[in-house]
Protein backbone atom coordinates (compact mmCIF):
# COMPACT_ATOMS: atom_id res chain seq x y z
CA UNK A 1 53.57 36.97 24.13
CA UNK A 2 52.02 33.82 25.74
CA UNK A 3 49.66 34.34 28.54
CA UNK A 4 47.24 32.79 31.01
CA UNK A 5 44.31 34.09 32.19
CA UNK A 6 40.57 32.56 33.45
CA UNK A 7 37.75 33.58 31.37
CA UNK A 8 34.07 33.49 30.85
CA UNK A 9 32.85 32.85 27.78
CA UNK A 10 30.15 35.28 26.56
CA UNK A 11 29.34 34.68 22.76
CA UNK A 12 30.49 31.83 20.28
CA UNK A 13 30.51 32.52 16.53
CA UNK A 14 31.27 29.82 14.05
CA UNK A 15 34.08 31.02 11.72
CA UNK A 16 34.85 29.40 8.24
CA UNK A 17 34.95 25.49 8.47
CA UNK A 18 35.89 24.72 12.04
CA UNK A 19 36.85 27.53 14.08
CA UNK A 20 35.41 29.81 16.29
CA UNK A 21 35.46 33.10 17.58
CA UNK A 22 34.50 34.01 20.91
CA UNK A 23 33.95 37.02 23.07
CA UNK A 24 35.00 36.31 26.44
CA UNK A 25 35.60 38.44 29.94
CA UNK A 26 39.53 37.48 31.13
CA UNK A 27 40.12 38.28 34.86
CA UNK A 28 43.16 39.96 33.59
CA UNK A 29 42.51 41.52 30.17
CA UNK A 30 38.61 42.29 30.57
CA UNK A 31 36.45 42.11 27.61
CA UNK A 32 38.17 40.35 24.37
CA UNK A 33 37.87 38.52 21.16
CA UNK A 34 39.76 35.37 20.70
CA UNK A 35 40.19 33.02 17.69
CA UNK A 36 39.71 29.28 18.35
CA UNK A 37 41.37 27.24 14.99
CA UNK A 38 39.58 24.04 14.80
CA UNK A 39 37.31 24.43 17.62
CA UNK A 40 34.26 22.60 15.84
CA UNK A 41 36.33 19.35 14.54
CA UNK A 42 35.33 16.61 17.14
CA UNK A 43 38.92 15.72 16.71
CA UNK A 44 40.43 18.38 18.42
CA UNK A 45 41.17 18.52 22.56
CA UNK A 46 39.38 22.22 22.46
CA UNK A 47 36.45 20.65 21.32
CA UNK A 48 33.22 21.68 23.27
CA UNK A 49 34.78 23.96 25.55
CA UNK A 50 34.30 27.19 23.83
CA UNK A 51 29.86 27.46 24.48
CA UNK A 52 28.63 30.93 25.51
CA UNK A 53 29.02 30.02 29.76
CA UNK A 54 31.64 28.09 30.19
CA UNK A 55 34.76 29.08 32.57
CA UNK A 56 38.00 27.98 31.25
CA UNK A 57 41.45 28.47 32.21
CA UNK A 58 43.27 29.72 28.86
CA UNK A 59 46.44 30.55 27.24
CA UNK A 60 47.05 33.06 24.25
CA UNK A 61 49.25 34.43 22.34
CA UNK A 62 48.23 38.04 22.73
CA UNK A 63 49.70 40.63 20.58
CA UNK A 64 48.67 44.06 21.08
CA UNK A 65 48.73 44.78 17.54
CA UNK A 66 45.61 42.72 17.14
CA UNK A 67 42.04 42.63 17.54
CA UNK A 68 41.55 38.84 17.52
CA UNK A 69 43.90 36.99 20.03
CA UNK A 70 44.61 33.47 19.23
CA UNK A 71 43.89 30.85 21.82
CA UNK A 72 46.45 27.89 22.00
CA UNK A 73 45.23 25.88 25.26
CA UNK A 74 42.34 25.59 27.34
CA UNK A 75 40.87 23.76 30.35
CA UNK A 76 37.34 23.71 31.86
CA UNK A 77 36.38 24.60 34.88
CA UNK A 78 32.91 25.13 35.09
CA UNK A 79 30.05 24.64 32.82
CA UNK A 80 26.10 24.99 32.86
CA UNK A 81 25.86 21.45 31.89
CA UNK A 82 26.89 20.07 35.27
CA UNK A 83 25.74 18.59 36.84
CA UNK A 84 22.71 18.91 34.46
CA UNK A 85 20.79 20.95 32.05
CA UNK A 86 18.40 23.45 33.53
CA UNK A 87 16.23 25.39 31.39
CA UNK A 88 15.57 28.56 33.95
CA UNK A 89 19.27 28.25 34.93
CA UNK A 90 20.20 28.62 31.10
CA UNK A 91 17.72 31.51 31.02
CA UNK A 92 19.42 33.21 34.05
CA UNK A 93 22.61 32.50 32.44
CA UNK A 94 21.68 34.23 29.11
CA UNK A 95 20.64 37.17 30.40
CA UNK A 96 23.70 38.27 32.69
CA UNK A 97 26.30 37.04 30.09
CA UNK A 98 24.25 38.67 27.43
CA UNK A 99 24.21 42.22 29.70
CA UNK A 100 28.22 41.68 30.83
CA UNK A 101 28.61 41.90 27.16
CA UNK A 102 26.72 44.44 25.83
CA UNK A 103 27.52 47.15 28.21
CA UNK A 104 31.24 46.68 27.89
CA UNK A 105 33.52 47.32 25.52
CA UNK A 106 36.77 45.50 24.41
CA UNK A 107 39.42 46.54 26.30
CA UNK A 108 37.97 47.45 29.55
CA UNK A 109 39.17 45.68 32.55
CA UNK A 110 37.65 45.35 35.90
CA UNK A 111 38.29 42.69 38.18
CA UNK A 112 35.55 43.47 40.47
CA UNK A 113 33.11 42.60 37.56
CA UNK A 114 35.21 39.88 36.82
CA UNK A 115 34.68 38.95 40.37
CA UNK A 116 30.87 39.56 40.30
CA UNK A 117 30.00 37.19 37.14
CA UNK A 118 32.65 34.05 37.91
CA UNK A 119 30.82 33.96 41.17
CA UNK A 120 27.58 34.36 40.32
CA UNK A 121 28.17 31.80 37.63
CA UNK A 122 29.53 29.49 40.16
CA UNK A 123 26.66 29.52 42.69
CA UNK A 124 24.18 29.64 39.09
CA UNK A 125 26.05 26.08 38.48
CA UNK A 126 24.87 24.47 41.81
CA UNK A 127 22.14 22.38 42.93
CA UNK A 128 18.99 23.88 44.92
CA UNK A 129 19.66 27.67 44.23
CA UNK A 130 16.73 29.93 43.66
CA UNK A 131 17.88 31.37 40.28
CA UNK A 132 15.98 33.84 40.33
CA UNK A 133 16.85 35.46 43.61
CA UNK A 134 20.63 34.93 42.48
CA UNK A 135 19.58 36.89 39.70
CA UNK A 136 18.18 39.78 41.65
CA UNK A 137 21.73 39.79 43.89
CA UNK A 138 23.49 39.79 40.80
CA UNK A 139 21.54 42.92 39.36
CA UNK A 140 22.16 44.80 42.51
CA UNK A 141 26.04 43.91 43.00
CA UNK A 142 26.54 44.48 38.77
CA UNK A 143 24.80 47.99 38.65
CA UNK A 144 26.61 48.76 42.43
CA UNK A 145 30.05 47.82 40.10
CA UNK A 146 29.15 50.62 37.46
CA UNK A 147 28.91 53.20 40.41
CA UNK A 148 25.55 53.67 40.97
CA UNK A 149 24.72 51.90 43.98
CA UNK A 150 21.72 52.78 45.70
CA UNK A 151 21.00 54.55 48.68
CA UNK A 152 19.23 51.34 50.73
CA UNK A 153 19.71 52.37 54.51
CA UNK A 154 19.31 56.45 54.49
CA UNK A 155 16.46 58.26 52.58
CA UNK A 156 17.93 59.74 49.43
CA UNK A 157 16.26 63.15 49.64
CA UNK A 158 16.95 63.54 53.66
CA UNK A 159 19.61 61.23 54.71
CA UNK A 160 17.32 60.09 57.63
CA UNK A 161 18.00 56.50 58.55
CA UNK A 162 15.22 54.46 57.49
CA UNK A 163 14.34 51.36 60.15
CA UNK A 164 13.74 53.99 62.92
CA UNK A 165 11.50 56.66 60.23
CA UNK A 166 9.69 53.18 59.73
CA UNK A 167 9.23 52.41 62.81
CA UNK A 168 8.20 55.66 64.30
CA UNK A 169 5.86 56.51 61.42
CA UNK A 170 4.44 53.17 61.27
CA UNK A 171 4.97 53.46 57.15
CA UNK A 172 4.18 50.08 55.21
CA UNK A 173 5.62 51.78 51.70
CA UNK A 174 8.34 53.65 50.54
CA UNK A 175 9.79 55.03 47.64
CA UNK A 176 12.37 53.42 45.41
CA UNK A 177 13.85 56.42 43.09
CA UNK A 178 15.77 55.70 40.48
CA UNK A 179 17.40 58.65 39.95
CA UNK A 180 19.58 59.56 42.25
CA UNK A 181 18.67 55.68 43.33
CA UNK A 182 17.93 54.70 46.37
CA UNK A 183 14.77 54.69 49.04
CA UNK A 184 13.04 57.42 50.05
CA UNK A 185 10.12 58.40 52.52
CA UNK A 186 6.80 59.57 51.24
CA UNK A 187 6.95 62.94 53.49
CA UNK A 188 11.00 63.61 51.72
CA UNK A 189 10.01 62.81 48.30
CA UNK A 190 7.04 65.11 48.48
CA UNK A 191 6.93 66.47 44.89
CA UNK A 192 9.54 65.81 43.68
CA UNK A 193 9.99 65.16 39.79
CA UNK A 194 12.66 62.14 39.98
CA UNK A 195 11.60 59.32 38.44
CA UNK A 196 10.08 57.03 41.34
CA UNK A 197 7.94 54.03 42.50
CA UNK A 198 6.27 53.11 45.80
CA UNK A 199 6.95 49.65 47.39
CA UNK A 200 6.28 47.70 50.67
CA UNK A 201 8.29 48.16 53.44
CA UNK A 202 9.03 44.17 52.76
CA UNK A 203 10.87 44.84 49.60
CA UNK A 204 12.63 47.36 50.60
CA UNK A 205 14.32 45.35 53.51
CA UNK A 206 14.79 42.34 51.40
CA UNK A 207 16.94 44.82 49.02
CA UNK A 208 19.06 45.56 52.19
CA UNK A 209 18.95 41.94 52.71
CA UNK A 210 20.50 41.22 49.06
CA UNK A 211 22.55 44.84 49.21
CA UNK A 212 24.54 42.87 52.68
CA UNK A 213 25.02 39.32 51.04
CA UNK A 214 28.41 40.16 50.16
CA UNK A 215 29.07 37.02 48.34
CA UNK A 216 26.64 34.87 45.67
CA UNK A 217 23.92 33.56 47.44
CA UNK A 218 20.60 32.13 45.49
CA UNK A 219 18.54 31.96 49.44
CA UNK A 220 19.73 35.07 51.06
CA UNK A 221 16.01 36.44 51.56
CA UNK A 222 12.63 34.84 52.67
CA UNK A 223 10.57 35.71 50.10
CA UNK A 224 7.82 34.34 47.17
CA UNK A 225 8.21 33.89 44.00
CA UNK A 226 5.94 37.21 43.14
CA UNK A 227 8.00 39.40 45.80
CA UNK A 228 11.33 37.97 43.78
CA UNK A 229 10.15 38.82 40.13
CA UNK A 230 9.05 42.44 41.33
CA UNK A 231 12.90 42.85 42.71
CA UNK A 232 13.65 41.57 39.47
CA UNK A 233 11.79 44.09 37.72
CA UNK A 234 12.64 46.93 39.93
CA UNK A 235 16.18 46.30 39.42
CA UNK A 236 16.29 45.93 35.43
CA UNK A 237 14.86 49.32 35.36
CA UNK A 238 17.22 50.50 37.90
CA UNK A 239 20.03 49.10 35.53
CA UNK A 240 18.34 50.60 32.75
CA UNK A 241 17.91 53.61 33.80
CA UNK A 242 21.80 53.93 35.18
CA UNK A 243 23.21 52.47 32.09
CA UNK A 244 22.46 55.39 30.11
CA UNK A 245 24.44 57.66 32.07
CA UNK A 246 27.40 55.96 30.43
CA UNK A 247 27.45 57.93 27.57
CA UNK A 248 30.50 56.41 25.79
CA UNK A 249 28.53 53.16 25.46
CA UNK A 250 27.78 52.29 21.60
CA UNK A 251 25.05 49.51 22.68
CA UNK A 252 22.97 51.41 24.54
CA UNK A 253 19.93 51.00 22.81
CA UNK A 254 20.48 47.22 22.55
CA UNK A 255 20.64 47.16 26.49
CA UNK A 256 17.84 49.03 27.54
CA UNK A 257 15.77 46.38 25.08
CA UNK A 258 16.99 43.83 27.39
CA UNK A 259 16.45 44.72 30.63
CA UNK A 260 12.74 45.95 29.01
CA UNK A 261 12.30 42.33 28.07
């Protein structure tokens, strides 16, 4: 049967003279493998197109009796390299491709994480974007995909609205908890066991800030470079932590190394 479908390319191995095989996320089909014939001979029109980032519009011939779909056509539509090479971008880049891939398996579909990584891939591709900040929205929205979105605006333990418990108590820290995740208040968390961390009231609105930026946005909060690497941090152990509730995952292991690194 031959199909279209828009895909992101997550991982390019060379295979025997001049092919390639690729692991890619389709908007239809989730995460595959496809087979590229000639995909390293300068020669052919698929030339270049298949590196680990790229967006392309492809067509297969997919057989469910295979593992390996073969890939007959392709067009790009968005790559790292444009407008130029960026070395944090490609860092950025590595690291959510890299996670897409490792905590899903073949087979899965999910167009809302579909959704999730072409977007943040095409706001990743543009000029003047924080990268880092778009990387911090993307952790947020990717673990919030996987069902375990945070409690941002009510205190996890109580359920009391936050801004006014701020306000009234004149608090400049509360707790993020990672499990069950969300903010908390110092007085609610008390002594409790779950695993937790104490922030400033500034982080904790510039989540909400990210958690309401619906769409890909690399300048959605005012804030430093040190306030964006702690979100950053925060939020990979967040995802770390989550991911290991999915106990059918056979990469686990592999994942929490990354979002340790």
């Amino acid at each position: 049967m031959i199909v279209k479908t828009r895909a992101i390319i997550l991982r390019e191995t060379k295979y025997r003279d001049q092919s390639k095989i690729c692991s890619i996320y389709a908007r239809e089909f989730g995460k595959m493998s496809v087979i590229i014939k000639g995909a390293r001979n300068p020669k052919n029109k698929l030339s270049g197109l298949f590196s680990a980032g790229n967006m392309l519009d492809l067509v297969l011939y997919k057989k469910s009796s295979r593992d390996i779909q073969l890939v007959s056509d392709g067009n790009l539509v968005l790559s790292p390299m444009v407008p130029e090479p960026d070395l944090e971008r490609f860092a950025v880049l590595y690291r959510i491709i890299d996670l897409v891939r490792q905590s899903t398996e073949n087979g899965e579909k999910s167009l809302p994480l579909f959704t999730l990584l072409a977007g943040t891939l095409e706001q990743l591709y543009r000029t003047g974007v924080n990268f880092r900040q778009l990387y911090a929205w993307f952790l947020l929205r990717f673990v919030s995909v996987l069902g375990f979105q945070p409690s941002l605006q009510r205190c996890v333990f109580s359920g009391e609205e936050l801004v006014p418990a701020i306000n009234a108590m004149k608090l400049t820290e509360l707790y993020f908890v990672m499990n069950p995740g969300g903010l908390a208040l110092p007085g609610a968390a008390g002594d409790n066991l779950a695993r937790k961390q104490l922030i400033p009231v500034r982080l904790a609105m510039q989540l909400n800030t990210l958690a309401a930026t619906r769409h890909p946005a690399g300048n959605s909060i005012n804030a430093d470079a040190v306030d964006i690497e702690t979100l950053c941090d925060l939020l990979h152990e967040y995802c770390g932590v989550h991911l290991e509730h999915l106990r059918s995952r056979k990469n686990l292991v592999i994942v929490s190394q990354m979002l340790q690194q």
